[in-house]
C-alpha atoms as a PDB file:
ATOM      1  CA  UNK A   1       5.651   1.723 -16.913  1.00  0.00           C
ATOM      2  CA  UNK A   2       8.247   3.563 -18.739  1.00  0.00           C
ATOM      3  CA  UNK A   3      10.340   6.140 -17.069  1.00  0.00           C
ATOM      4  CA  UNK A   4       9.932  10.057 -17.425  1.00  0.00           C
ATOM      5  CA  UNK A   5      12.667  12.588 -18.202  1.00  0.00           C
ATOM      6  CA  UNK A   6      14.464  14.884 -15.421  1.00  0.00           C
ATOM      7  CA  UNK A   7      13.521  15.169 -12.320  1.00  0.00           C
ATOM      8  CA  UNK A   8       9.697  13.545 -12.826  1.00  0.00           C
ATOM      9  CA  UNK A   9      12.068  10.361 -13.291  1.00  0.00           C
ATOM     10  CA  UNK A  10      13.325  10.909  -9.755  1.00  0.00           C
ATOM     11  CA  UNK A  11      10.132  11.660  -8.630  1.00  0.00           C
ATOM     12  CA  UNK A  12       8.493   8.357 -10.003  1.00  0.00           C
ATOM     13  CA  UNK A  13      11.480   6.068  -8.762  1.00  0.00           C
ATOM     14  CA  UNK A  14      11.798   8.019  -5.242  1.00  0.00           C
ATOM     15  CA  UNK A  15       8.282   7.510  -4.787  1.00  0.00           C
ATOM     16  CA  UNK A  16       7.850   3.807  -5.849  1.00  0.00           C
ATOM     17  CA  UNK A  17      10.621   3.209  -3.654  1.00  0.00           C
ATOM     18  CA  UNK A  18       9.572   4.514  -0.769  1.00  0.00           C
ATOM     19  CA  UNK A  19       6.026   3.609  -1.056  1.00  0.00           C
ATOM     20  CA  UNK A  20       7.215   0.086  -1.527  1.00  0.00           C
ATOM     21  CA  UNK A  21      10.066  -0.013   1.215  1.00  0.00           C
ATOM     22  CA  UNK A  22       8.318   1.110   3.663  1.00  0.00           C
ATOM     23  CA  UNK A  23       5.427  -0.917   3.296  1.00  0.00           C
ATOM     24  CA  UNK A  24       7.484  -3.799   3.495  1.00  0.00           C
ATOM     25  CA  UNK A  25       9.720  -2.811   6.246  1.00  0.00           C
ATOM     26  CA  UNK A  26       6.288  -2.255   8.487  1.00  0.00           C
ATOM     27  CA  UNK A  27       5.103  -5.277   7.269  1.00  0.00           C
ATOM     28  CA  UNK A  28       8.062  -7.137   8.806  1.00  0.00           C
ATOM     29  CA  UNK A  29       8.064  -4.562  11.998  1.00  0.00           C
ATOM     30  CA  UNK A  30       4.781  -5.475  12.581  1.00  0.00           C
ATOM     31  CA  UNK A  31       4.754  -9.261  12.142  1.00  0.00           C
ATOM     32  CA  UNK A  32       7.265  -9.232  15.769  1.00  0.00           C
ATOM     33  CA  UNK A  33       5.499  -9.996  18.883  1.00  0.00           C
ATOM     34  CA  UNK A  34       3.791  -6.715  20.602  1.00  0.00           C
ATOM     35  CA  UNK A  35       4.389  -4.613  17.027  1.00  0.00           C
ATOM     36  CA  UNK A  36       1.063  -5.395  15.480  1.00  0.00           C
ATOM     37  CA  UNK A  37      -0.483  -2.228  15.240  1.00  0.00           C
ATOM     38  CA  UNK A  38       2.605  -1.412  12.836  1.00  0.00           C
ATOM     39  CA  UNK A  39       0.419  -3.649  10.330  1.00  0.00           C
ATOM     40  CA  UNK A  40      -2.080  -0.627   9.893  1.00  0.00           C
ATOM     41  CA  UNK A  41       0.360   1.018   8.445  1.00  0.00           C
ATOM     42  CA  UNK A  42       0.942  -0.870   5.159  1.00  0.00           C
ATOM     43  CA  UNK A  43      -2.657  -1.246   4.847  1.00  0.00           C
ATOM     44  CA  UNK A  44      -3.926   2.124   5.021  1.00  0.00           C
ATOM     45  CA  UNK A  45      -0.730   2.781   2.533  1.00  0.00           C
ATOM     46  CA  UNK A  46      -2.527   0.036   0.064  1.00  0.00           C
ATOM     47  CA  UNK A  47      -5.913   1.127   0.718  1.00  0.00           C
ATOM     48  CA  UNK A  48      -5.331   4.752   0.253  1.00  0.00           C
ATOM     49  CA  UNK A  49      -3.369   3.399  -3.323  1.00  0.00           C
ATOM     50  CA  UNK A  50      -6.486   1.691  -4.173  1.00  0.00           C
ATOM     51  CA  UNK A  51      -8.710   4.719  -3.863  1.00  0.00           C
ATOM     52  CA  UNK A  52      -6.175   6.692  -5.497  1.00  0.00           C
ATOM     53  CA  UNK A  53      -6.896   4.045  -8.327  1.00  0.00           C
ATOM     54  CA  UNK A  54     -10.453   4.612  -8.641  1.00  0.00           C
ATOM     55  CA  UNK A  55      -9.713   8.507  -8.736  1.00  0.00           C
ATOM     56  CA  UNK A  56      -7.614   8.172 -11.406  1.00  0.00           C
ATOM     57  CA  UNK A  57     -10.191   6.414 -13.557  1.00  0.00           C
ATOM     58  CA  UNK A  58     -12.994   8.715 -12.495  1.00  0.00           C
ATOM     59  CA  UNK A  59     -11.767  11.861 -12.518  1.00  0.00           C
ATOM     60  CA  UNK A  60      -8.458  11.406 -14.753  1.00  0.00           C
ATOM     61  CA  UNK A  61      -9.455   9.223 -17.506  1.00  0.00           C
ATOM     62  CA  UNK A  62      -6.826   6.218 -16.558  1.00  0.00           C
ATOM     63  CA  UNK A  63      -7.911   2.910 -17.101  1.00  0.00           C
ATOM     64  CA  UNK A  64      -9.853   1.341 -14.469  1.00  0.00           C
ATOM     65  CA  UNK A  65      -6.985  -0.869 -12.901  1.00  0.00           C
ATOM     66  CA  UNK A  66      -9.489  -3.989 -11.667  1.00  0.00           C
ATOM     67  CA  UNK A  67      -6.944  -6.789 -10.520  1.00  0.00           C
ATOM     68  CA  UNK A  68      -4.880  -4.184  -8.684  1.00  0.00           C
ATOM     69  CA  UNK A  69      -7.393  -2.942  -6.774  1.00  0.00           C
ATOM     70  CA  UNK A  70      -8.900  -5.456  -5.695  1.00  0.00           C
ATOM     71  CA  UNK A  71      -5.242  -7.114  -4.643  1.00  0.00           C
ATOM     72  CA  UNK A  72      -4.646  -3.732  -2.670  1.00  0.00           C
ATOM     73  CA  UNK A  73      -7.756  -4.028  -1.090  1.00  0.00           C
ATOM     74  CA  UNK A  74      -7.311  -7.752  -0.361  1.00  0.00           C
ATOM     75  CA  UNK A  75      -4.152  -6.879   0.800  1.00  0.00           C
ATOM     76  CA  UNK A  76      -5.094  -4.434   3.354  1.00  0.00           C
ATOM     77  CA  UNK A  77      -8.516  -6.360   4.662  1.00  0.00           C
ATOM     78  CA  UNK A  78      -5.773  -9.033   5.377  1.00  0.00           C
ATOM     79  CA  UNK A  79      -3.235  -6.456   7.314  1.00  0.00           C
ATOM     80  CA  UNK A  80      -6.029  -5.595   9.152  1.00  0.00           C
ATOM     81  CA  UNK A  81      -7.507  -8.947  10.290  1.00  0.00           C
ATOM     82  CA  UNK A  82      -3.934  -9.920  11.215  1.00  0.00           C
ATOM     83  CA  UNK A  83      -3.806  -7.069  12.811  1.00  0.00           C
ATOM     84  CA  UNK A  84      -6.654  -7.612  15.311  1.00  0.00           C
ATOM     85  CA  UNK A  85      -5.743 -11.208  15.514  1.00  0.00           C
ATOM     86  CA  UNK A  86      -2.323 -10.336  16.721  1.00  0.00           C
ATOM     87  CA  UNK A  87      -3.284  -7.790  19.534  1.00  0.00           C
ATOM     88  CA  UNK A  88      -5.767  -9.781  20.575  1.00  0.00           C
ATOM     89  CA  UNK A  89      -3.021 -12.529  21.651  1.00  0.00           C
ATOM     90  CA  UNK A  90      -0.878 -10.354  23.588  1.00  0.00           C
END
């Protein structure tokens, strides 16, 4: 992806980074005993990236971005199920 110009450039790293940090960060929150509804968290952020995705393509004219949708999707279907799996043992 190459970088804009001005303050789009700030926009597009800002963003990245805090789409990406903070789906990490809950990620690890939520893997801690008693913390696993944190997990929905970084899977509605993936999910919500996916349909973005297919928005994009259908209403934008963007490429239809097949292997990372369905790895955001996989993703968050697996965020979930740990999720449940998780609560269900405390």
């Amino acid at each position: 992806m190459p970088l804009l110009d001005g303050l789009a450039r700030s926009t597009q790293i800002g963003n990245l980074a805090a789409f990406f940090l903070t789906l990490g960060a809950t990620i690890l929150f939520g893997a801690r005993a008693g913390r696993a509804r944190l997990l929905y968290v970084p899977a509605c952020l993936l999910g919500t990236a996916a349909v973005a995705r297919m928005l994009a393509w259908a209403l934008h004219g963007a490429a239809f971005a097949t292997a990372f949708i369905a790895i955001e999707l996989a993703a968050a279907a697996l965020l979930v199920t740990s999720a449940r799996r998780l609560a269900a043992r405390a």
